[in-house]
N, C-alpha and C. Protein backbone atom coordinates (compact mmCIF):
# COMPACT_ATOMS: atom_id res chain seq x y z
N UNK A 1 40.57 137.79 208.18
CA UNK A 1 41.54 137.11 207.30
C UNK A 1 42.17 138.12 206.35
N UNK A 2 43.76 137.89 206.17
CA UNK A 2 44.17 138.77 205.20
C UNK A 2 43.83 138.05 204.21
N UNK A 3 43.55 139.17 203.29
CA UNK A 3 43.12 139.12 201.52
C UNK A 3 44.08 138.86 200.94
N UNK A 4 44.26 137.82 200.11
CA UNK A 4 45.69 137.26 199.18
C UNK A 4 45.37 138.15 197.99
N UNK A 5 46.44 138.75 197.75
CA UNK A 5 45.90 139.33 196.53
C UNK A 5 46.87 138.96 195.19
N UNK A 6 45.55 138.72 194.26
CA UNK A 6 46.62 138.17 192.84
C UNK A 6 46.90 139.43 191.78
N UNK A 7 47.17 139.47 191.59
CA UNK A 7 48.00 140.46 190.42
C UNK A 7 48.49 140.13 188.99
N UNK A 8 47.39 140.06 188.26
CA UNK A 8 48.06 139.83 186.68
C UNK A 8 47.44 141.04 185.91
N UNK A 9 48.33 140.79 184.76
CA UNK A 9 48.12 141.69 183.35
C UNK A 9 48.77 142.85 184.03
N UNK A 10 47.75 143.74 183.60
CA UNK A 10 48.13 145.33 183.85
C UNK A 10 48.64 145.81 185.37
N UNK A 11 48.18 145.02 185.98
CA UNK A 11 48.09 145.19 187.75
C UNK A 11 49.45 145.02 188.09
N UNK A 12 50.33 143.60 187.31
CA UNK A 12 51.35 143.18 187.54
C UNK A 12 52.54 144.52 187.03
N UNK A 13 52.26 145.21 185.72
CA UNK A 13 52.90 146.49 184.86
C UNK A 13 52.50 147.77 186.51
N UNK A 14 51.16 147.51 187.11
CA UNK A 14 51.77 148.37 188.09
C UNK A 14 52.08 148.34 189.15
N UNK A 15 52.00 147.40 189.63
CA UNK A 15 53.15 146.76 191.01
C UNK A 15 54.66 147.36 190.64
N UNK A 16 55.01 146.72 189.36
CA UNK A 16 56.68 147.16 189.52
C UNK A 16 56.79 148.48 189.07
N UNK A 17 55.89 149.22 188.91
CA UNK A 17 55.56 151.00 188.64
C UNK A 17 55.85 152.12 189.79
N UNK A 18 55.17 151.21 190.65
CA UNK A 18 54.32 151.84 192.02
C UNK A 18 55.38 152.41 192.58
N UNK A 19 56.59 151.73 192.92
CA UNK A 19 57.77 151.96 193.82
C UNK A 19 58.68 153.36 192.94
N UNK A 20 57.98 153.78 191.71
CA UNK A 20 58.81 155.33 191.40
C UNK A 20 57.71 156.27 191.92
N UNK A 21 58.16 157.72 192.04
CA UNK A 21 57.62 158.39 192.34
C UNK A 21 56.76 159.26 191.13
N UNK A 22 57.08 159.26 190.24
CA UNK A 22 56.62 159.58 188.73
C UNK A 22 56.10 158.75 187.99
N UNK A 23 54.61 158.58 187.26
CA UNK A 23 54.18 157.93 186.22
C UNK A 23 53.74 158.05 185.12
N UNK A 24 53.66 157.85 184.19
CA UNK A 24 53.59 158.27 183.04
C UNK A 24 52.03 158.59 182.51
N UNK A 25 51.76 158.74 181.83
CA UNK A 25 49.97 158.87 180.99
C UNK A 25 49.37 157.62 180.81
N UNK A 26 50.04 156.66 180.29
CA UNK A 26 49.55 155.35 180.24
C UNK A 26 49.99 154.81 181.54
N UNK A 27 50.93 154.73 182.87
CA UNK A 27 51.02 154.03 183.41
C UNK A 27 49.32 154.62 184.22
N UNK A 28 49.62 156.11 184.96
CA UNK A 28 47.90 156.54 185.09
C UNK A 28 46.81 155.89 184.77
N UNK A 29 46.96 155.98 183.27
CA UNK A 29 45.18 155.26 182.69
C UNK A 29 45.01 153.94 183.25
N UNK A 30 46.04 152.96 183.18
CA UNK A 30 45.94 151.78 183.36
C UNK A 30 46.31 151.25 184.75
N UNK A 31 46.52 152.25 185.93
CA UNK A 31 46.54 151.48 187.02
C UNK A 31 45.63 151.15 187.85
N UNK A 32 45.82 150.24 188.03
CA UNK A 32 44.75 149.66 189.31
C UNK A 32 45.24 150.15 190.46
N UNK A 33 44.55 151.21 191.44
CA UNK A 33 44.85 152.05 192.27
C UNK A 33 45.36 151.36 193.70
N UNK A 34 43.90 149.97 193.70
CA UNK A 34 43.90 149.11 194.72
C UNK A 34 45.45 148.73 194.46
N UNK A 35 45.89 147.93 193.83
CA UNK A 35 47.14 147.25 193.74
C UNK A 35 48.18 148.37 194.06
N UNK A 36 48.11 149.44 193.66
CA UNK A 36 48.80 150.46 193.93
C UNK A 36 49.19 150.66 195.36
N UNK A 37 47.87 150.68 195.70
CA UNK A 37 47.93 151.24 197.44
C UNK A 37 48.41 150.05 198.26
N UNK A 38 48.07 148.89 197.46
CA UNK A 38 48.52 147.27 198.26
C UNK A 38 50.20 147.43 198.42
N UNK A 39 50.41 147.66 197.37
CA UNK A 39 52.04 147.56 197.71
C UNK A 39 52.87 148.75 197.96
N UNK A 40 51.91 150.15 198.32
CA UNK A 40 52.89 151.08 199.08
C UNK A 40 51.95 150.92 200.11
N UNK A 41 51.66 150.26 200.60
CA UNK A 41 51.16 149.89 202.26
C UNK A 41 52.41 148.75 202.92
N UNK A 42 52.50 147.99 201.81
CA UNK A 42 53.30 146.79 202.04
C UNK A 42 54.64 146.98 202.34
N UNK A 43 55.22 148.29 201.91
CA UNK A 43 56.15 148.67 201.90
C UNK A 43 56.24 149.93 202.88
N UNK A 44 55.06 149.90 203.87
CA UNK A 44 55.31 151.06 204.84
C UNK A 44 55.54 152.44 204.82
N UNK A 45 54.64 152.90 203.27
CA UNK A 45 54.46 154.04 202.65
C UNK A 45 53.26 155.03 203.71
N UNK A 46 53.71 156.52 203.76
CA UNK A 46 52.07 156.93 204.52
C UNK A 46 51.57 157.48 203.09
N UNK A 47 50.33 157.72 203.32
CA UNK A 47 49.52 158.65 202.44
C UNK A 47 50.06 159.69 201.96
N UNK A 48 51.41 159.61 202.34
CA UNK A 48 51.99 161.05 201.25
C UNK A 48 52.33 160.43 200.07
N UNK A 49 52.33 159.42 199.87
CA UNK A 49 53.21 158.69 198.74
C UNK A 49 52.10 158.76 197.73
N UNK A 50 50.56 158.35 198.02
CA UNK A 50 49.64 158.53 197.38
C UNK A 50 49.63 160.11 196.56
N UNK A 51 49.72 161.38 197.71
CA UNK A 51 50.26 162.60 196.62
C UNK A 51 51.43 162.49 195.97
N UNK A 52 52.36 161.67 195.81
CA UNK A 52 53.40 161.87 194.51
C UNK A 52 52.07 161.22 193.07
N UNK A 53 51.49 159.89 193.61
CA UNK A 53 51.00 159.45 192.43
C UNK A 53 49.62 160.73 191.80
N UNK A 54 49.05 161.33 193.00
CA UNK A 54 47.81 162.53 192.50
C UNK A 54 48.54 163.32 191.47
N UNK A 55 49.50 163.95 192.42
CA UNK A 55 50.14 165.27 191.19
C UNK A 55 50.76 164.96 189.45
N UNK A 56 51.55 163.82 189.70
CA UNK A 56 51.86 162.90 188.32
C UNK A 56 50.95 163.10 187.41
N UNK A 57 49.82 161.83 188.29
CA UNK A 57 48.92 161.84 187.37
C UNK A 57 47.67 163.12 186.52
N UNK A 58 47.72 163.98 187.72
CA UNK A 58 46.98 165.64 187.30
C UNK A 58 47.69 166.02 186.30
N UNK A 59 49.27 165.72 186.39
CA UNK A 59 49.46 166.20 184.63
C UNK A 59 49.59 165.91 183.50
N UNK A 60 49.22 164.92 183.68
CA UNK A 60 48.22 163.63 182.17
C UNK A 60 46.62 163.91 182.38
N UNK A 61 46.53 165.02 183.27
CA UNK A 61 44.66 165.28 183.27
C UNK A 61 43.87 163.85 183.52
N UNK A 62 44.98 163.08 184.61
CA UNK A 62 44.06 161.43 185.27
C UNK A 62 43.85 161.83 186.37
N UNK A 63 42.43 161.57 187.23
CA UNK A 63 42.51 161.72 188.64
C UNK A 63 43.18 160.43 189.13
N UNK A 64 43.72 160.22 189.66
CA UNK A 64 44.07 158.77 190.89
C UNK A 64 43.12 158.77 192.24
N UNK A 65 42.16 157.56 191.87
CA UNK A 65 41.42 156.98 192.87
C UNK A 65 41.89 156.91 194.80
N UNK A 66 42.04 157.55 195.28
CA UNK A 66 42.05 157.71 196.61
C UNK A 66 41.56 156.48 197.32
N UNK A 67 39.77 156.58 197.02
CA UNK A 67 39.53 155.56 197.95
C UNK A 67 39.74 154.03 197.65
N UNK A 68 39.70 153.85 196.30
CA UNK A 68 40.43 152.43 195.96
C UNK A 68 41.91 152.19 196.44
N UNK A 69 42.68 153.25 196.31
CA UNK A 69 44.04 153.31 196.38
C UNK A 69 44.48 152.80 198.09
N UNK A 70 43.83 153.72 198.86
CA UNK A 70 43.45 153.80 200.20
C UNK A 70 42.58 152.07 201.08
N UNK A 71 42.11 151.74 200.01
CA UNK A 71 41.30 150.13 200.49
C UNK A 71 42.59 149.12 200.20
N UNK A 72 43.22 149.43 199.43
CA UNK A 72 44.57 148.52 199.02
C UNK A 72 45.76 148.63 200.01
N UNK A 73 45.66 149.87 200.34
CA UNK A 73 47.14 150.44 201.28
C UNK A 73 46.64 149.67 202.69
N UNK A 74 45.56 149.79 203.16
CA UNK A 74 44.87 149.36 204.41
C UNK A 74 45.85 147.46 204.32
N UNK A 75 44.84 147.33 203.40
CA UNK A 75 45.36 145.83 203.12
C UNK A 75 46.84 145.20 203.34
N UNK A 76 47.45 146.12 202.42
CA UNK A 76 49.40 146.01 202.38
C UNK A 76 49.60 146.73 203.53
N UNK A 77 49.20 148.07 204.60
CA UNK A 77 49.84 147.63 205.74
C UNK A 77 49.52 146.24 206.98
N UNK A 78 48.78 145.61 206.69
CA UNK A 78 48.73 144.46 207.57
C UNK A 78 49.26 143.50 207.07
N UNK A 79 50.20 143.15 206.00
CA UNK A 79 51.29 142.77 205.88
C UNK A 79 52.38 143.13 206.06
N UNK A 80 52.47 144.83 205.79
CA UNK A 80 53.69 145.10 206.23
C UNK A 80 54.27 144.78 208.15
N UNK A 81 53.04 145.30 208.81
CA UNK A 81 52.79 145.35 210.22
C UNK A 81 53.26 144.32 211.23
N UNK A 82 53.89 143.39 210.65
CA UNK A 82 53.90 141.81 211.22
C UNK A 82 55.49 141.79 211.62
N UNK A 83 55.46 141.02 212.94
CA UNK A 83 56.88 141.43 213.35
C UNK A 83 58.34 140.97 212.73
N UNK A 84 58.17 140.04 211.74
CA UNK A 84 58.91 139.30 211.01
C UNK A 84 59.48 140.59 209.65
N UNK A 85 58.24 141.43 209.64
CA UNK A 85 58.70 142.36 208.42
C UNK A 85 59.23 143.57 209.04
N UNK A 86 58.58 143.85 210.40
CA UNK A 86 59.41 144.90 211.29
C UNK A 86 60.86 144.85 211.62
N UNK A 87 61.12 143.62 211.79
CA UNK A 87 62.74 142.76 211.90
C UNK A 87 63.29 143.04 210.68
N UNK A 88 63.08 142.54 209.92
CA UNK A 88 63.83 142.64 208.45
C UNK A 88 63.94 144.05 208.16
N UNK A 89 62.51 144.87 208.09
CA UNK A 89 62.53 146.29 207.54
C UNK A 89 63.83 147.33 208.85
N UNK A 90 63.56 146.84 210.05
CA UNK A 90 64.27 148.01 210.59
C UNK A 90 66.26 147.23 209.97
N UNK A 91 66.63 145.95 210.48
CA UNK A 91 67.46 145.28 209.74
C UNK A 91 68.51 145.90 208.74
N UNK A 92 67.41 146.42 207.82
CA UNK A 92 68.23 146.72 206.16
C UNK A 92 67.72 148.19 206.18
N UNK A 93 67.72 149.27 207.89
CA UNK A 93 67.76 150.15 207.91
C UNK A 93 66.99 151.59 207.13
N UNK A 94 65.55 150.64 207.02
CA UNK A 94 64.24 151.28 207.13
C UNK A 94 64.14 152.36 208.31
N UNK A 95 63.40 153.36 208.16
CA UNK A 95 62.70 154.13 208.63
C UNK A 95 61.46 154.03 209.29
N UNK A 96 60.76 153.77 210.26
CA UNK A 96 59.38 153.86 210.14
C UNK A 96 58.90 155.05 210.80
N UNK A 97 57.18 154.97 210.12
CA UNK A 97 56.72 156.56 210.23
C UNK A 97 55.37 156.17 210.93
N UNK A 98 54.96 155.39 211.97
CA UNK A 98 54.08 155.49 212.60
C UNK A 98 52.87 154.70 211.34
N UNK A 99 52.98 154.05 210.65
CA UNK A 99 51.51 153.75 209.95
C UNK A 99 51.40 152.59 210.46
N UNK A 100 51.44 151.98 211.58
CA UNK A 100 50.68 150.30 212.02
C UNK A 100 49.13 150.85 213.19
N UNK A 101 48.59 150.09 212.51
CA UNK A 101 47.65 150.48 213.65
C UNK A 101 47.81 149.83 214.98
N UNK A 102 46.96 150.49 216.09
CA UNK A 102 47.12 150.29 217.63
C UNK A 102 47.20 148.82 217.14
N UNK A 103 46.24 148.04 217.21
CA UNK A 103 46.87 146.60 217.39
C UNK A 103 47.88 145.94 217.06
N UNK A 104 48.81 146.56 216.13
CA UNK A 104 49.78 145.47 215.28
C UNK A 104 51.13 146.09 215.79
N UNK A 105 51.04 147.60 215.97
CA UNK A 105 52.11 148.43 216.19
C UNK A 105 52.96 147.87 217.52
N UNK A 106 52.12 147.58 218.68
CA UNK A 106 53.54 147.02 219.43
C UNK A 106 54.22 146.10 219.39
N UNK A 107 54.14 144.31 218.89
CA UNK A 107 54.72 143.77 218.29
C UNK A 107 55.62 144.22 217.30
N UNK A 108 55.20 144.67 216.37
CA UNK A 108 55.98 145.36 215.19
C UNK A 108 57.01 146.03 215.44
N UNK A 109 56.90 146.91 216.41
CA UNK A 109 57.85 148.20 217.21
C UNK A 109 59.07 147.31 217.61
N UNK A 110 58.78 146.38 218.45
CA UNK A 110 59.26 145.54 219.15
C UNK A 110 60.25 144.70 218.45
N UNK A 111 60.06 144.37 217.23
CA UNK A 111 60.82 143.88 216.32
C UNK A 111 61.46 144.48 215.23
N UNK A 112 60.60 145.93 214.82
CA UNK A 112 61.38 146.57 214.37
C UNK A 112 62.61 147.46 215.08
N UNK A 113 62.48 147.66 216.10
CA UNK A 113 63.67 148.01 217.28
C UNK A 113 64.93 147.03 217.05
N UNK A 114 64.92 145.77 217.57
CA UNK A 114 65.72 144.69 217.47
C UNK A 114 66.19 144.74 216.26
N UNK A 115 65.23 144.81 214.99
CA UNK A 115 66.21 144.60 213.99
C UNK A 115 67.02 146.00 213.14
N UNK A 116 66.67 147.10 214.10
CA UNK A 116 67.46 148.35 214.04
C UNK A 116 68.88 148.46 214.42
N UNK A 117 68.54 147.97 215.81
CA UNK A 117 69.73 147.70 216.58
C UNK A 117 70.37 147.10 215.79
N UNK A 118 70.38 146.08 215.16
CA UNK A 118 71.35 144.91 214.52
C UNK A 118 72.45 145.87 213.65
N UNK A 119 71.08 146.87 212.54
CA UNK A 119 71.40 147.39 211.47
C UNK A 119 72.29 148.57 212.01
N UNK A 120 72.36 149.38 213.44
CA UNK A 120 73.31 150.34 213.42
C UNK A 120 74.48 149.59 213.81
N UNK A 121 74.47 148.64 214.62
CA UNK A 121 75.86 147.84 214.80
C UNK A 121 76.75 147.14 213.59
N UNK A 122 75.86 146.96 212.58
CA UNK A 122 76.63 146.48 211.55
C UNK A 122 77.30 148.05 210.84
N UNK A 123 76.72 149.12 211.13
CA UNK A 123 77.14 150.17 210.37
C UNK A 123 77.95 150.70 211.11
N UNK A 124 78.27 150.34 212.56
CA UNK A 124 79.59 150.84 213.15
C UNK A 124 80.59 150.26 212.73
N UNK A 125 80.17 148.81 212.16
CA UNK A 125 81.76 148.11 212.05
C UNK A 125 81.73 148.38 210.47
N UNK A 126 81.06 148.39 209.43
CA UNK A 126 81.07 149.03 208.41
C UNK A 126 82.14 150.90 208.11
N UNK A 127 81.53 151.54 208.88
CA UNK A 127 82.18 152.72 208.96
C UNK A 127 83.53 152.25 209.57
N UNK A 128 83.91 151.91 210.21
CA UNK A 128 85.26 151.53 210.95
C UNK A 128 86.05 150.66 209.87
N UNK A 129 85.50 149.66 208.86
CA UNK A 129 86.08 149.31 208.06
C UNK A 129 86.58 150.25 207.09
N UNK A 130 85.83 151.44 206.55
CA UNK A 130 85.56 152.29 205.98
C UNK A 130 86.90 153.23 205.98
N UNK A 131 86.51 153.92 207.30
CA UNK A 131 87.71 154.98 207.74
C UNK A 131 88.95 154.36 208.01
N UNK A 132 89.19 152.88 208.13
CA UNK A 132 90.36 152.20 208.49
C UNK A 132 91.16 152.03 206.78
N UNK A 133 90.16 151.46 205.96
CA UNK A 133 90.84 151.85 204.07
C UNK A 133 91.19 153.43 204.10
N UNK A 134 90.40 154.16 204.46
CA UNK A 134 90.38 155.84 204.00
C UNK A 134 92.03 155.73 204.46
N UNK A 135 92.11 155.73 205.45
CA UNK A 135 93.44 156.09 206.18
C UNK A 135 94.80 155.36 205.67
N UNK A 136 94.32 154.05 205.53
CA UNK A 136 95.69 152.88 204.65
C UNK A 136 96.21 153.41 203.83
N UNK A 137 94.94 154.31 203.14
CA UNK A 137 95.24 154.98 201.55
C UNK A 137 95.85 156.18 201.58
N UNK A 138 95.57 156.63 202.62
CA UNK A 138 96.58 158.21 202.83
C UNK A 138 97.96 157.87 203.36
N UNK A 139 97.95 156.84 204.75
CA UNK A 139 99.40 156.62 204.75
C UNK A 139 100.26 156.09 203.12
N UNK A 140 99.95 155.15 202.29
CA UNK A 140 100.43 154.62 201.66
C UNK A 140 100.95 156.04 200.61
N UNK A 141 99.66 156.99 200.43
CA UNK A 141 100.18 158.22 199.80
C UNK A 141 101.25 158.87 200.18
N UNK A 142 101.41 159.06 201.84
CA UNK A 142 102.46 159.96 202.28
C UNK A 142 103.80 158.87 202.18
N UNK A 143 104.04 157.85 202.09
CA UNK A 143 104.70 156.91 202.13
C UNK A 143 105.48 157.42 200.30
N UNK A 144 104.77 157.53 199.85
CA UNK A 144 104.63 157.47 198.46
C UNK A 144 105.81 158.88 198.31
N UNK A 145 105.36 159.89 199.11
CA UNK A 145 105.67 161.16 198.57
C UNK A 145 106.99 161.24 199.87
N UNK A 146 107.32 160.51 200.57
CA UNK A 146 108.47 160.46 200.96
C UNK A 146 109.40 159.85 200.54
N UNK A 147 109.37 158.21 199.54
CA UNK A 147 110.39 157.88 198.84
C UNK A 147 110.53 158.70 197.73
N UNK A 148 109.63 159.85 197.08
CA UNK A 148 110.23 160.69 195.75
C UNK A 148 110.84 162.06 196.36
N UNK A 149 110.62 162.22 198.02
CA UNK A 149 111.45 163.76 198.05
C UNK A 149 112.83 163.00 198.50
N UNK A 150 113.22 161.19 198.90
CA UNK A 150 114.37 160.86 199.68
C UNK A 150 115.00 160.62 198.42
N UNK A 151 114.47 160.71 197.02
CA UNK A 151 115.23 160.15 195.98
C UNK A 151 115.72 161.84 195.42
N UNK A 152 114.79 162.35 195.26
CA UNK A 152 115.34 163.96 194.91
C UNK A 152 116.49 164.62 196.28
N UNK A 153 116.71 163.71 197.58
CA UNK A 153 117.62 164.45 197.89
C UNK A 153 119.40 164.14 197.76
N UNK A 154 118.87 162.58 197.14
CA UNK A 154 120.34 161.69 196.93
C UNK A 154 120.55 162.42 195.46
N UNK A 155 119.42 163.48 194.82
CA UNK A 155 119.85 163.25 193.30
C UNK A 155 121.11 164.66 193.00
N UNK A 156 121.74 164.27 192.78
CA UNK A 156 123.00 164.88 191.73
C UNK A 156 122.45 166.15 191.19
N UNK A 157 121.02 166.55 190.88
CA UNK A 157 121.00 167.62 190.31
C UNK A 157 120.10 168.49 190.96
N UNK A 158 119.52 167.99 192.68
CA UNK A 158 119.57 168.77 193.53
C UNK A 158 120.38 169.90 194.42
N UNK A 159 120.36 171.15 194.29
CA UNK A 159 121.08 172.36 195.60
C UNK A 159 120.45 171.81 196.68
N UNK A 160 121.71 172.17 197.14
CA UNK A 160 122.17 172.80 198.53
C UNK A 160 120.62 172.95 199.62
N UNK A 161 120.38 174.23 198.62
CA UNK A 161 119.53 174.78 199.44
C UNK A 161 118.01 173.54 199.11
N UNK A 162 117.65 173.31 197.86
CA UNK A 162 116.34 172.30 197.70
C UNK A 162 116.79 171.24 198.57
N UNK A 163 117.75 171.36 198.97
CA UNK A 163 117.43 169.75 200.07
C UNK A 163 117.62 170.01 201.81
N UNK A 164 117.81 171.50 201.61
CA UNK A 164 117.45 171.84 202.69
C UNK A 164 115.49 171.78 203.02
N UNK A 165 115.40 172.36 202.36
CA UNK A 165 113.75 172.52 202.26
C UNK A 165 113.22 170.73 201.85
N UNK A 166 113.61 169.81 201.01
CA UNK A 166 112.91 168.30 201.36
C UNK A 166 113.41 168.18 202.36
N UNK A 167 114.74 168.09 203.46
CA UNK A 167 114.12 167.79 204.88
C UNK A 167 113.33 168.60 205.85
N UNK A 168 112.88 169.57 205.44
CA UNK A 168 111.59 170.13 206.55
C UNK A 168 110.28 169.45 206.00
N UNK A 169 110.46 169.10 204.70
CA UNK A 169 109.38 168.52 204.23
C UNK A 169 108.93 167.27 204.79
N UNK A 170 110.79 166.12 204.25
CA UNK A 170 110.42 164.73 204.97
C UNK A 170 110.41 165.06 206.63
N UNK A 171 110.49 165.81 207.07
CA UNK A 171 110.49 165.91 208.74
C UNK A 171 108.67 165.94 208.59
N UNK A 172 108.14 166.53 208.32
CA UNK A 172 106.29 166.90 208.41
C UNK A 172 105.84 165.68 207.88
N UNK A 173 106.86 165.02 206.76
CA UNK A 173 105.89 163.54 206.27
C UNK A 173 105.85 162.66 207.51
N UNK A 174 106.94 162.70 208.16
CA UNK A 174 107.39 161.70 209.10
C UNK A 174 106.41 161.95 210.47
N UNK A 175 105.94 163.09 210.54
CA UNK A 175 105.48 163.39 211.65
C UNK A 175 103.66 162.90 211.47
N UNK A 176 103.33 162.95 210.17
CA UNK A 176 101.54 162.66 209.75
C UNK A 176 101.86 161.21 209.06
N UNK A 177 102.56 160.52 209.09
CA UNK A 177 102.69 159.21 209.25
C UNK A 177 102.84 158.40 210.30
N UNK A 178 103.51 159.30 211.61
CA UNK A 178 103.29 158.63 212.69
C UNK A 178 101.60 159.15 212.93
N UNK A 179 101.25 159.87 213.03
CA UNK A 179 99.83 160.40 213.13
C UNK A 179 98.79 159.58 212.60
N UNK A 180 99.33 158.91 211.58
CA UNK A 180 98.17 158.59 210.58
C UNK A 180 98.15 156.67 211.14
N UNK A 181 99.46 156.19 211.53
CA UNK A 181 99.94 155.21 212.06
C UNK A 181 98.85 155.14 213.53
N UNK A 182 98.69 156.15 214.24
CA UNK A 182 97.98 156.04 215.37
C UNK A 182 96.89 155.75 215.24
N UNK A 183 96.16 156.82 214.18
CA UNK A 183 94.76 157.23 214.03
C UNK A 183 94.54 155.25 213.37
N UNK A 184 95.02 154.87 212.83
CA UNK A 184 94.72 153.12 212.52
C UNK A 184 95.00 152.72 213.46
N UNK A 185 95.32 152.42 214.72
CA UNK A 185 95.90 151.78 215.19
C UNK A 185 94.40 151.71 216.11
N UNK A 186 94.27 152.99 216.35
CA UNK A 186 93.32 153.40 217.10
C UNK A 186 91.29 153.04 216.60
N UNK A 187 91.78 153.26 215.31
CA UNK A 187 89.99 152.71 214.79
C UNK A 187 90.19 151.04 214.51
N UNK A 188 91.42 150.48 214.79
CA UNK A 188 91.12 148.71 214.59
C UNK A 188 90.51 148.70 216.07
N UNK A 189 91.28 149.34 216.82
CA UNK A 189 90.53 148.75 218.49
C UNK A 189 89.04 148.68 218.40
N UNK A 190 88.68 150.73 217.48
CA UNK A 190 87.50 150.55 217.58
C UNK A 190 86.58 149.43 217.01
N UNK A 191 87.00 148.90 215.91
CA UNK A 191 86.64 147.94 215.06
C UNK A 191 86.42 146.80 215.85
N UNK A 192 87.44 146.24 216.69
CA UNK A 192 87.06 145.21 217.48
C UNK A 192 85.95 145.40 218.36
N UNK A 193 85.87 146.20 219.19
CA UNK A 193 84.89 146.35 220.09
C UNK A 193 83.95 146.14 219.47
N UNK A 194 83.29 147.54 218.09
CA UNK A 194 82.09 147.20 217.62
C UNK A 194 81.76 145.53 216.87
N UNK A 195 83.14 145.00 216.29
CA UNK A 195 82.84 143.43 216.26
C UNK A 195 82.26 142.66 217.12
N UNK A 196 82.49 142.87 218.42
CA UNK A 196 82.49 142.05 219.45
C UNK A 196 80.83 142.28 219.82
N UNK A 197 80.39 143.92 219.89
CA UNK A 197 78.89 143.82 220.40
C UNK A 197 78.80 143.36 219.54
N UNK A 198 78.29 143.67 217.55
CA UNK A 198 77.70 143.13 216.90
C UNK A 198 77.86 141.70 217.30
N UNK A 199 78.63 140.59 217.66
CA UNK A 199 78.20 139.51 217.68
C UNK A 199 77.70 138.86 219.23
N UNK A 200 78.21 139.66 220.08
CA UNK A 200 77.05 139.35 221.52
C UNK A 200 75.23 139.65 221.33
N UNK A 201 75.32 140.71 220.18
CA UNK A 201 73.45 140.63 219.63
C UNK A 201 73.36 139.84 218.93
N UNK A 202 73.91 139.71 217.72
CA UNK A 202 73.58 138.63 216.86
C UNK A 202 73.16 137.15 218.03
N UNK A 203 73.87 137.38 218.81
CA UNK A 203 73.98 135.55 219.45
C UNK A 203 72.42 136.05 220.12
N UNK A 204 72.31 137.35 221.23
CA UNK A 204 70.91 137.58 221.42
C UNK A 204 69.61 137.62 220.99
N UNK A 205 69.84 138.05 219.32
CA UNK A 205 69.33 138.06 218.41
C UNK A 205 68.59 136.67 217.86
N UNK A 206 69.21 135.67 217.45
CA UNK A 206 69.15 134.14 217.38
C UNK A 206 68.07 133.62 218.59
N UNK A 207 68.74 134.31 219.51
CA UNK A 207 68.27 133.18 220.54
C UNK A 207 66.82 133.69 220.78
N UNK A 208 66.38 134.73 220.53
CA UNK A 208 64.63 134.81 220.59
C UNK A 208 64.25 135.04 219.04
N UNK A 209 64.61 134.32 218.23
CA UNK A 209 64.43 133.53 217.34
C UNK A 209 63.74 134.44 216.00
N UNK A 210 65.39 135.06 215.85
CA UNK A 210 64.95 136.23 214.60
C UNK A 210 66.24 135.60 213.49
């Protein structure tokens, strides 16, 4: 049976501690190591995370409990381990580093995969939204800097020769505006496509019941 674990007073001051990598002299003295290790297990921490809290604390002259720390982490990864948190964690584009044990790890894998997948497909159409503004914003710039060289060439107190040189200029605007016209034209397609898988998984996704 998993161990429910309650958390008040001081325990609760280090639960919401735990997740920096630095602690202070009093957060040290007063943590409960177990709770410590409960919720960087829970959160799919390895035992390196435990050396950010050793070294911290060595320079407040606190040791940090290992094997308490270590009985807690055990605990919080068999919550983390469960395929519902593998889904979500790979999802919102977690990392994992191998800490499930043999029994829990292939389920887990299995769901943390699926909900990876989800998370790079949403970041293709993310990036494609992305580079599709980047680009709006540069055409609209060159757009910008071609109505002030077409107004400096109607102006009265332009030469001869300066408006010789704004049309080689507006000739190059004209030419990275059609360019820039393509390059959008070309990442909406991409945009659709990656729309389209993201929602042929999503519908896959649903249907084995994530």
């Amino acid at each position: 049976m998993i161990r429910k674990w309650v958390v008040t007073g001081a325990s609760v001051f280090t639960l919401g501690l735990s997740g920096c990598a630095s602690m202070s002299s009093d957060e040290c003295a007063n943590s409960d190591w177990s709770a410590v290790g409960f919720e960087d297990g829970s959160r799919g921490y390895t035992t390196d995370r435990f050396g950010s809290h050793r070294k911290a604390c060595a320079k407040h002259g606190i040791t940090a409990d290992f094997q308490a720390y270590q009985q807690g982490r055990s605990q919080g990864l068999v919550e983390f381990c469960q395929p519902g948190r593998g889904f979500s964690f790979g999802a919102n584009g977690g990392q994992y580093h191998g800490v499930c044990a043999a029994d829990l790890e292939p389920d887990f894998l299995d769901a943390y995969r699926t909900g990876h997948q989800l998370y790079t497909l949403r970041s293709y159409v993310n990036s494609a939204n992305s580079q599709i503004h980047g680009k709006e914003n540069e055409l609209e710039a060159v757009k910008g800097q071609i109505r002030s060289k077409e107004s400096l060439i109607i102006s009265s107190e332009t030469t001869n020769e300066e408006r010789v040189l704004l049309l080689v200029d507006l000739k190059d605007l004209a030419e990275r505006t059609g360019a820039l016209e393509a390059e959008i034209e070309g990442l909406i397609a991409d945009r659709a496509r990656h729309e389209q898988d993201l929602q042929h998984y999503e519908q896959t996704v649903a249907a084995h019941g994530y």
